[in-house]
C-alpha atoms as a PDB file:
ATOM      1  CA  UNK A   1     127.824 101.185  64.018  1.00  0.00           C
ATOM      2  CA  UNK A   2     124.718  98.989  64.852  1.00  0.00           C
ATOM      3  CA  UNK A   3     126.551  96.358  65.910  1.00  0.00           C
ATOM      4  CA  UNK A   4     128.504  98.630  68.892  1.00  0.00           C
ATOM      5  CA  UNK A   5     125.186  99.966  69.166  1.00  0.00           C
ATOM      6  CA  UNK A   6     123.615  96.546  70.267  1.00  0.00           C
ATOM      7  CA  UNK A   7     126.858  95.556  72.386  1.00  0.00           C
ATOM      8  CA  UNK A   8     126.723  98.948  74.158  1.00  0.00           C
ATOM      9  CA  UNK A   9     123.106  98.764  75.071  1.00  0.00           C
ATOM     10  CA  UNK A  10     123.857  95.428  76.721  1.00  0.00           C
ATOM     11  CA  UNK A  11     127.195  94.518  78.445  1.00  0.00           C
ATOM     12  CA  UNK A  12     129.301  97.603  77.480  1.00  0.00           C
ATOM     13  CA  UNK A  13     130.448  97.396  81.048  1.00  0.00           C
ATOM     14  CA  UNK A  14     131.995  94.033  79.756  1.00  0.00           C
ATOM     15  CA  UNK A  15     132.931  94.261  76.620  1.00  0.00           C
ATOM     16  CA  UNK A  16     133.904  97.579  75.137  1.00  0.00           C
ATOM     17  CA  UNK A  17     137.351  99.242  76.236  1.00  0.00           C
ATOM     18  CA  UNK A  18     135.821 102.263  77.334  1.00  0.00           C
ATOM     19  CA  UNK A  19     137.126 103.507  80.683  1.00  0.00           C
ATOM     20  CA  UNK A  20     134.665 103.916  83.488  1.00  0.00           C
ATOM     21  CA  UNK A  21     134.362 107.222  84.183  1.00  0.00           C
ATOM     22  CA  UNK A  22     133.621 107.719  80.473  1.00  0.00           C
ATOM     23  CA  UNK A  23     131.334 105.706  80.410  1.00  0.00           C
ATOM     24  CA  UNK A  24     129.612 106.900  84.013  1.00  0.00           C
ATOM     25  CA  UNK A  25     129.979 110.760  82.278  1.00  0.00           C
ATOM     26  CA  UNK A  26     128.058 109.476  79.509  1.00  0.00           C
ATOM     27  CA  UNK A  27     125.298 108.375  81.588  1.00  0.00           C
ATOM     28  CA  UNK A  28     125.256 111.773  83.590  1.00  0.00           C
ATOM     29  CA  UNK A  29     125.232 113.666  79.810  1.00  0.00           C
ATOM     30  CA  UNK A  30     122.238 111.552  78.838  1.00  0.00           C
ATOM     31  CA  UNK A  31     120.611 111.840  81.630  1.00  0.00           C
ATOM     32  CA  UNK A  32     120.908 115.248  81.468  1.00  0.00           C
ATOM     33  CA  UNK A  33     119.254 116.014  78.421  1.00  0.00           C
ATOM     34  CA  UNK A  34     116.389 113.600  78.706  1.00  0.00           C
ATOM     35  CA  UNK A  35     115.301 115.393  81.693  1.00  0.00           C
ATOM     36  CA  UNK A  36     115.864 119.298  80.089  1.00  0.00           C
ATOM     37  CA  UNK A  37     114.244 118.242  77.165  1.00  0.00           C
ATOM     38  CA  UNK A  38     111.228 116.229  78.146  1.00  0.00           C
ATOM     39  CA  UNK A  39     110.548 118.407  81.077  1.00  0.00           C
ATOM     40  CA  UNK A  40     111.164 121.581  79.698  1.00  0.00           C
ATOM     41  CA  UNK A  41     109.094 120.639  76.757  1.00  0.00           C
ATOM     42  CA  UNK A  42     106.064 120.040  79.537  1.00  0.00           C
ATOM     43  CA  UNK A  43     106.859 122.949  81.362  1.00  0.00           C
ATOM     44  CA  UNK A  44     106.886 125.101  78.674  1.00  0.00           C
ATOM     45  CA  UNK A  45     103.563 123.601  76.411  1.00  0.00           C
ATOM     46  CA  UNK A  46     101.583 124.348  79.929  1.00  0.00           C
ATOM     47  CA  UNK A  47     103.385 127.606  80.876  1.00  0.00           C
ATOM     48  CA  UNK A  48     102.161 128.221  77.159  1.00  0.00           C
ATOM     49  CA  UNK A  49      98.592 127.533  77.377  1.00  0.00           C
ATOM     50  CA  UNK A  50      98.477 125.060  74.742  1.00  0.00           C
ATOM     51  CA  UNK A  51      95.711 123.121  74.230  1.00  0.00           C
ATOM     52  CA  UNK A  52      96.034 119.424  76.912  1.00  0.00           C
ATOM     53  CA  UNK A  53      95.752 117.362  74.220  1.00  0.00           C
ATOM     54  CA  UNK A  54      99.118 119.295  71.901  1.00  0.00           C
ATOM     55  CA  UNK A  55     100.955 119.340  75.320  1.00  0.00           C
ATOM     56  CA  UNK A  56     100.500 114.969  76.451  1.00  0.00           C
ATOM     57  CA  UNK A  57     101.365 114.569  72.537  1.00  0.00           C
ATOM     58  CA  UNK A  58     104.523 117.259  72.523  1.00  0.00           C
ATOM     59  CA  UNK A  59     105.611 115.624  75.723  1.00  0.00           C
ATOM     60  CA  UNK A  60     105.757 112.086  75.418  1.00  0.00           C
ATOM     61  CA  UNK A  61     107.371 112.649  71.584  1.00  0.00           C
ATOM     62  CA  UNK A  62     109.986 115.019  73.548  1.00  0.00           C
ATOM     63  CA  UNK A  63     110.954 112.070  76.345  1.00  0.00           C
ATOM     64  CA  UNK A  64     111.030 109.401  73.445  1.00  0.00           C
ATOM     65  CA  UNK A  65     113.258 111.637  70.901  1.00  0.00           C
ATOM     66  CA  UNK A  66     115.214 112.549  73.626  1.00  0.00           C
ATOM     67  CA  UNK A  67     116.187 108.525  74.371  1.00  0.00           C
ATOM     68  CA  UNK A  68     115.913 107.568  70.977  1.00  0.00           C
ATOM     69  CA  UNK A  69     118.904 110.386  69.605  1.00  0.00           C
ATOM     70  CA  UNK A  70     120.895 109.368  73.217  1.00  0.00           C
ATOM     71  CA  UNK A  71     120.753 105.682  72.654  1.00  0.00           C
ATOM     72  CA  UNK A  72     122.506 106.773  68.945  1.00  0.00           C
ATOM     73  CA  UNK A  73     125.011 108.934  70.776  1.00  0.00           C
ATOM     74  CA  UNK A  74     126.018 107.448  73.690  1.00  0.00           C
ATOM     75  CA  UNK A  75     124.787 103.275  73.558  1.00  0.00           C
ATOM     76  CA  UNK A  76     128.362 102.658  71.900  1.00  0.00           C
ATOM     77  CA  UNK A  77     130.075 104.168  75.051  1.00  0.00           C
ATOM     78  CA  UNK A  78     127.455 103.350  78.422  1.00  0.00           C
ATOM     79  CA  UNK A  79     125.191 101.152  77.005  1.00  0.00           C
ATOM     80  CA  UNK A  80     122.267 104.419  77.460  1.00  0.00           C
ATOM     81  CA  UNK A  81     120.177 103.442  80.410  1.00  0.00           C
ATOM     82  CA  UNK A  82     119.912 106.692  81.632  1.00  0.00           C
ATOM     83  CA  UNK A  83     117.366 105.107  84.355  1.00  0.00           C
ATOM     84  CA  UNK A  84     118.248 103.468  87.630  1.00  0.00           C
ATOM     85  CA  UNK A  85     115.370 101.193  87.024  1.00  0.00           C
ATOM     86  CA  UNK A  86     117.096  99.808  83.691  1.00  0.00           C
ATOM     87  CA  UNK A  87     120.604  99.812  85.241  1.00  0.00           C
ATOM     88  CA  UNK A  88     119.124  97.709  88.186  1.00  0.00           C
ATOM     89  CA  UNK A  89     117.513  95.205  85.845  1.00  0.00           C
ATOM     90  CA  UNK A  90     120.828  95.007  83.984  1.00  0.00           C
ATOM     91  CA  UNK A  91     122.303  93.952  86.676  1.00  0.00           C
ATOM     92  CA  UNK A  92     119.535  91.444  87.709  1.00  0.00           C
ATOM     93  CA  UNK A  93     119.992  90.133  83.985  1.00  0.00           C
ATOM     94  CA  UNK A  94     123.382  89.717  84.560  1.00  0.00           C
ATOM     95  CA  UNK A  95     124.502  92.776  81.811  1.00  0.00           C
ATOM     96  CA  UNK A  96     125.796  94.887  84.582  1.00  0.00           C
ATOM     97  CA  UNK A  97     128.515  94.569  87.705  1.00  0.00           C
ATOM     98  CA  UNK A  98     127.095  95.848  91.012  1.00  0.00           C
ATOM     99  CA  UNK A  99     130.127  98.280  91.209  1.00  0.00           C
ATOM    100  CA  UNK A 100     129.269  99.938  87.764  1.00  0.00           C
ATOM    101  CA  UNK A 101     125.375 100.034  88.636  1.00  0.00           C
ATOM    102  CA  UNK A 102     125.932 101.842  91.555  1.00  0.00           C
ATOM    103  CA  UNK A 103     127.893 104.422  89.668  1.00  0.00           C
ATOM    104  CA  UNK A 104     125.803 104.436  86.972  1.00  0.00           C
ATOM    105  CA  UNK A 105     122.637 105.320  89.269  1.00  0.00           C
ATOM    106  CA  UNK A 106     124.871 108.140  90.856  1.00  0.00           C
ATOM    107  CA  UNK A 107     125.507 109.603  88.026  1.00  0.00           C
ATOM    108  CA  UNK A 108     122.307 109.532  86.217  1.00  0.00           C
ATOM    109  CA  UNK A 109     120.962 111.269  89.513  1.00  0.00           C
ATOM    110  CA  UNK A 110     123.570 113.717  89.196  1.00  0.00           C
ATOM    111  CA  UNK A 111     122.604 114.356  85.653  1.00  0.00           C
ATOM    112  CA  UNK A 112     118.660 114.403  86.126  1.00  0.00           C
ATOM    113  CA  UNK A 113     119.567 117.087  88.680  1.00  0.00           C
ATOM    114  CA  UNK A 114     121.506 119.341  86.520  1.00  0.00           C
ATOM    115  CA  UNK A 115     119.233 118.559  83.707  1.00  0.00           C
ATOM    116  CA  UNK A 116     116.736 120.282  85.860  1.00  0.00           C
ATOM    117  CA  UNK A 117     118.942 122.685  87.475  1.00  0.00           C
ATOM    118  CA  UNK A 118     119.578 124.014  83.860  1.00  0.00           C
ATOM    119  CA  UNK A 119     115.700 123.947  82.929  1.00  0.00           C
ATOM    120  CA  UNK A 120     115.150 126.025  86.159  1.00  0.00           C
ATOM    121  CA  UNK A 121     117.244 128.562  85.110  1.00  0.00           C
ATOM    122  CA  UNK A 122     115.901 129.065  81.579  1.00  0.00           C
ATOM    123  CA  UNK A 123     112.554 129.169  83.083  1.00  0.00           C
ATOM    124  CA  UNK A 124     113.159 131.915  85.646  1.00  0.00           C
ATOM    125  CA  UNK A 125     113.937 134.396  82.833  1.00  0.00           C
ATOM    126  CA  UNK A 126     109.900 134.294  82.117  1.00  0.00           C
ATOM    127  CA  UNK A 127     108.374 136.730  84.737  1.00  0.00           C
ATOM    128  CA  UNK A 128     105.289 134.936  84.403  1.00  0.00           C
ATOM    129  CA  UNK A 129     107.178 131.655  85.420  1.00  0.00           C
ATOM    130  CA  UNK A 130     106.333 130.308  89.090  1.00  0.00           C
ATOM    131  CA  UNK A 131     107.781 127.385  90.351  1.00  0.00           C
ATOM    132  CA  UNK A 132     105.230 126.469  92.827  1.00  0.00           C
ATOM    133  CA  UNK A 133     102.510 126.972  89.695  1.00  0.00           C
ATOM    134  CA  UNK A 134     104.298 125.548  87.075  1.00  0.00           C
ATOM    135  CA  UNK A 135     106.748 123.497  88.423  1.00  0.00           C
ATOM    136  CA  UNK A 136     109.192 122.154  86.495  1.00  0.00           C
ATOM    137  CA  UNK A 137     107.487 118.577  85.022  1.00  0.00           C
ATOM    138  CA  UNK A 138     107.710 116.914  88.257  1.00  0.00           C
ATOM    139  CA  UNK A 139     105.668 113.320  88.922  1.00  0.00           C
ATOM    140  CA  UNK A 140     102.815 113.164  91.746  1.00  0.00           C
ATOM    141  CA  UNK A 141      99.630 111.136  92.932  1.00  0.00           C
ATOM    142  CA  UNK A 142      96.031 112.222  94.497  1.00  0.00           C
ATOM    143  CA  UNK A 143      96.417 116.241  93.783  1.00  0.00           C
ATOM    144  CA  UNK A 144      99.458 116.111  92.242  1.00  0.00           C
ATOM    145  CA  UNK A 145      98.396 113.959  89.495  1.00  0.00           C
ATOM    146  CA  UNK A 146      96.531 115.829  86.154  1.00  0.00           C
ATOM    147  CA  UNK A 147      93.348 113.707  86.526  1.00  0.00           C
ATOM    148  CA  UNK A 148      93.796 112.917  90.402  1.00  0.00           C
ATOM    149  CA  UNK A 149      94.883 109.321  90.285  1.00  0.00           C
ATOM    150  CA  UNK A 150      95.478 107.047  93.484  1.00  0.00           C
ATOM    151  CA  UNK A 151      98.591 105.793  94.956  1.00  0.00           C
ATOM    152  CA  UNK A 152      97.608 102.171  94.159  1.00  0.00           C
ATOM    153  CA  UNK A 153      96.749 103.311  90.785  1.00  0.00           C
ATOM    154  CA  UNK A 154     100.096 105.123  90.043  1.00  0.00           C
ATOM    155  CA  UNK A 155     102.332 102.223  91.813  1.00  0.00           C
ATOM    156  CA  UNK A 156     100.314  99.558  89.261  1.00  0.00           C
ATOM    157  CA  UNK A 157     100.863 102.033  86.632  1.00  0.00           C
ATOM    158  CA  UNK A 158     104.644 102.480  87.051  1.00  0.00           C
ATOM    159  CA  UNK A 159     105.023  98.972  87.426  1.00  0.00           C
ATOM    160  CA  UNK A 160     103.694  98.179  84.299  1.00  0.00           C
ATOM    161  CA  UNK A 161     104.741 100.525  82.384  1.00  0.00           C
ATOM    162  CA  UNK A 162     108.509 100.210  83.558  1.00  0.00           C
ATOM    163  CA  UNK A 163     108.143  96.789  82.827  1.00  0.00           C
ATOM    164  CA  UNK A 164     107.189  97.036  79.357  1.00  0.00           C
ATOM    165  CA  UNK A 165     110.007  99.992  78.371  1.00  0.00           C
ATOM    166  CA  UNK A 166     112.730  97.613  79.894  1.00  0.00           C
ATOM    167  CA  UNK A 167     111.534  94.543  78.573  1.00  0.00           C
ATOM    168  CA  UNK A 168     111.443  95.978  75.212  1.00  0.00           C
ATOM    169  CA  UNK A 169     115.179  97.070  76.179  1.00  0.00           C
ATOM    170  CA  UNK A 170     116.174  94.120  76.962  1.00  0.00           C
ATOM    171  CA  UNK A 171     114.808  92.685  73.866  1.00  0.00           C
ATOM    172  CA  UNK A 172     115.667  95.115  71.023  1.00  0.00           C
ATOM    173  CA  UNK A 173     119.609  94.848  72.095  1.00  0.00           C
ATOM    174  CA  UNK A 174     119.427  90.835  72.348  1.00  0.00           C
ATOM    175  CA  UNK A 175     121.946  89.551  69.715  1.00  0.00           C
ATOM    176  CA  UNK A 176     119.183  87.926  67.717  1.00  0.00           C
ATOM    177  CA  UNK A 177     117.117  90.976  67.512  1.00  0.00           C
ATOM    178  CA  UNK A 178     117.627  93.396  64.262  1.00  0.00           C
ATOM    179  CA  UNK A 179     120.759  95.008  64.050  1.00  0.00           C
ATOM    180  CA  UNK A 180     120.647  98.820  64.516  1.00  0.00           C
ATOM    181  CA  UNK A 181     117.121  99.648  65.026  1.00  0.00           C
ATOM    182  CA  UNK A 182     117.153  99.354  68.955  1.00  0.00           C
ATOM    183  CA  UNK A 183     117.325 103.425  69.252  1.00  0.00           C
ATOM    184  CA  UNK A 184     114.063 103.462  67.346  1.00  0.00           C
ATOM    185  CA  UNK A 185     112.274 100.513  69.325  1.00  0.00           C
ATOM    186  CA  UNK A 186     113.585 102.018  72.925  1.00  0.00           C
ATOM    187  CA  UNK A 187     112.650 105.986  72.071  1.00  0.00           C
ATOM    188  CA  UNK A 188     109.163 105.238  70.511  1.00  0.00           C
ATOM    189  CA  UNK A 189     108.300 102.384  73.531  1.00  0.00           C
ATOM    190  CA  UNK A 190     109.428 105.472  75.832  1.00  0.00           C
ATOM    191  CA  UNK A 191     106.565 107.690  73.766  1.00  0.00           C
ATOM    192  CA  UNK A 192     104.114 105.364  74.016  1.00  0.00           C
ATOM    193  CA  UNK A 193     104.564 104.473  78.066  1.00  0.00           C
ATOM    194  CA  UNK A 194     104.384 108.315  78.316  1.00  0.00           C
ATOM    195  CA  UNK A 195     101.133 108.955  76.224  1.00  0.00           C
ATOM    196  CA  UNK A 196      99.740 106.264  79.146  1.00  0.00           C
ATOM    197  CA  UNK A 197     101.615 108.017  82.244  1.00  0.00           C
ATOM    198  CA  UNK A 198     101.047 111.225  81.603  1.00  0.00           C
ATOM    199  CA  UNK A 199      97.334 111.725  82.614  1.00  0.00           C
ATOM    200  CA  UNK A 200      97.772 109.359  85.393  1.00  0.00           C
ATOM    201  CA  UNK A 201     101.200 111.148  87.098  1.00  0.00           C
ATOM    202  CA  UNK A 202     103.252 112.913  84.816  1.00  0.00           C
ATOM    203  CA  UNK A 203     105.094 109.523  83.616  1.00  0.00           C
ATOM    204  CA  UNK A 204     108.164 108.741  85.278  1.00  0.00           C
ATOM    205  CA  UNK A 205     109.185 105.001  84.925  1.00  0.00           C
ATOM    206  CA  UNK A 206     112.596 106.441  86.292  1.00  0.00           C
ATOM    207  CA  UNK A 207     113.447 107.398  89.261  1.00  0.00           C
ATOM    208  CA  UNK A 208     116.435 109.552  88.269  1.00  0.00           C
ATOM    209  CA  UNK A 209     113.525 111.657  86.258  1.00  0.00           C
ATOM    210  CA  UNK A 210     111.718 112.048  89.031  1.00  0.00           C
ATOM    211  CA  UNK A 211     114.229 113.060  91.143  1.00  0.00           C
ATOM    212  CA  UNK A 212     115.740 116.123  89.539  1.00  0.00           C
ATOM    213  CA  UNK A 213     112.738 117.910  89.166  1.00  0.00           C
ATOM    214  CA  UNK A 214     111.521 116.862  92.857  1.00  0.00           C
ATOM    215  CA  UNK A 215     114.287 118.609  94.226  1.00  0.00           C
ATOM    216  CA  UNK A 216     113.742 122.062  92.850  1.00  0.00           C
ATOM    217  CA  UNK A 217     109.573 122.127  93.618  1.00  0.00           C
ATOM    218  CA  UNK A 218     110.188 120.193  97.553  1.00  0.00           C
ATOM    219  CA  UNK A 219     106.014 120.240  98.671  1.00  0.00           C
ATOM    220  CA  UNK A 220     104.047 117.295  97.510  1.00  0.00           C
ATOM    221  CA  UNK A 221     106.885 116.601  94.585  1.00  0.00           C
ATOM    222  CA  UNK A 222     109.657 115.329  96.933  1.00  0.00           C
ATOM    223  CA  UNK A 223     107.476 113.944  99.639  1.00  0.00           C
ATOM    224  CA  UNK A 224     105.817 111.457  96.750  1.00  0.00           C
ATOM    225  CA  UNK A 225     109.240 110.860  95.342  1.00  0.00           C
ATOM    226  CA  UNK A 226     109.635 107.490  97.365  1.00  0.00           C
ATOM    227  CA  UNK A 227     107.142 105.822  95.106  1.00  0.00           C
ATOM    228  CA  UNK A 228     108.457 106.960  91.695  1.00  0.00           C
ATOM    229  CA  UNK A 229     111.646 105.385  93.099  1.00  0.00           C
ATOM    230  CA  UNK A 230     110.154 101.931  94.302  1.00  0.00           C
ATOM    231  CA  UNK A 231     107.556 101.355  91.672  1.00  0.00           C
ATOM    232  CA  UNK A 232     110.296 101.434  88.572  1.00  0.00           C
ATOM    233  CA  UNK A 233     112.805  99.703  89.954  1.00  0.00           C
ATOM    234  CA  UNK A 234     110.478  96.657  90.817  1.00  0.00           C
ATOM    235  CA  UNK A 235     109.063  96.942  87.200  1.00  0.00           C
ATOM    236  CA  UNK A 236     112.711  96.743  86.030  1.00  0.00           C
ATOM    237  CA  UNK A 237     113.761  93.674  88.206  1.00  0.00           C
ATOM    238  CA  UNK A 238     110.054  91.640  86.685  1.00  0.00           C
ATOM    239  CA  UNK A 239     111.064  92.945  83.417  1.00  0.00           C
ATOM    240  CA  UNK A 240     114.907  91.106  83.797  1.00  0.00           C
ATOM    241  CA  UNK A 241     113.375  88.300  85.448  1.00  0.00           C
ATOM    242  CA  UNK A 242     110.713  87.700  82.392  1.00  0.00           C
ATOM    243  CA  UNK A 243     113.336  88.588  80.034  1.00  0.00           C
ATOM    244  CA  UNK A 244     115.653  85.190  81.371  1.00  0.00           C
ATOM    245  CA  UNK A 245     112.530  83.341  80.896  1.00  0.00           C
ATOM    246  CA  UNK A 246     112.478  83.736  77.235  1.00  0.00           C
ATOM    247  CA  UNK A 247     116.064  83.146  76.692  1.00  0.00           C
END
């Protein structure tokens, strides 16, 4: 199991017989739940009135789990990027065929969006829920961001932080890393990029993530989209191009 693990998280496109649209499904499924759990878990810890500091921690441990129990379920079958940005590095790496990262970004979009479509729903069944108040864990900048970060500051932030959770992708499925512990490695990197992110803009380091919620909220959400889009994938594409440096 660790071993199809490993292979899936890094050239299942090439190597396991697993038919396309499975594997593309997969990606929408995953996709799916990362967004309805981690942003329904920040949605509801705010809508909730728990205390900041319970709600950053709840979050970023919800966005982690959620990649760390996918990567178990579905890296035999997609590989589990679940993230245009990592798909795009894949395929900068060499992991991924253009045709299949296309698809999978279409389908993780697709996913994201009915992850959030489905969180929307829940949430309405709250008559104190508002989307314009409490929005449904969408990403932002200047007066959309918790503590009122910058632009520059949130495109350096992405950047980095993108580039750190795909590097450490990259590495925990190489064939000389330890066998069966990538979930682990990927889910907790995700927590930690997310106790960072969060303050500054919610923590995307996918643009898929970013997306679903955006559509649902429009305002400030889906006009600021553009950079949660642009400042992952170039993250991704440094973190493939560092990662050939060390092989």
């Amino acid at each position: 199991m660790g071993e199809e693990i490993e292979r899936g998280l890094t050239e299942v496109p090439l190597t396991l017989p697993v038919s396309p649209m499975k594997r593309y499904t997969a990606e929408l499924i995953g996709a799916m739940i990362l967004v309805l759990m981690g942003c329904g878990t920040a949605v509801l810890t705010i809508s909730l009135g728990q205390l900041l500091l319970y709600a950053w921690l709840g979050v970023a441990f919800a966005f982690g789990l959620a990649m760390l129990v996918m990567v178990y379920t579905i890296g035999g079958i997609s590989g589990c990027h679940l993230n245009p940005a990592t798909s795009i590095s894949m395929l900068v790496a060499g992991k991924l065929s253009v045709k299949d990262t296309v698809f999978y970004i279409i389908f993780q979009c697709i996913g994201a969006i009915i992850g959030a479509g489905l969180l929307y729903a829940i949430l309405t069944g709250d008559p104190a829920y508002r989307l314009a108040v409490n929005g449904l864990g969408q990403n932002g900048y200047g007066s959309a961001s918790i503590l009122g970060f910058s632009l520059g500051s949130v495109i350096v932030a992405e950047v980095i932080l993108t580039f750190i959770f795909v590097l450490v992708m990259h590495g925990a499925t190489h064939e000389r890393a330890p066998k069966g512990f990538a979930g682990i490695a990927i889910g907790l990197t995700l927590t930690l990029v997310y106790l960072v992110g969060i303050p500054i803009d919610g923590a995307s380091v996918n643009p898929a993530r970013s997306l679903g919620p955006a559509l649902f909220v429009s305002g400030n959400a889906l006009s600021q989209l553009w950079v949660f889009w642009v400042a992952p994938i170039i993250g991704g594409i440094i973190a493939a191009i560092v990662w050939k440096l060390f092989k």
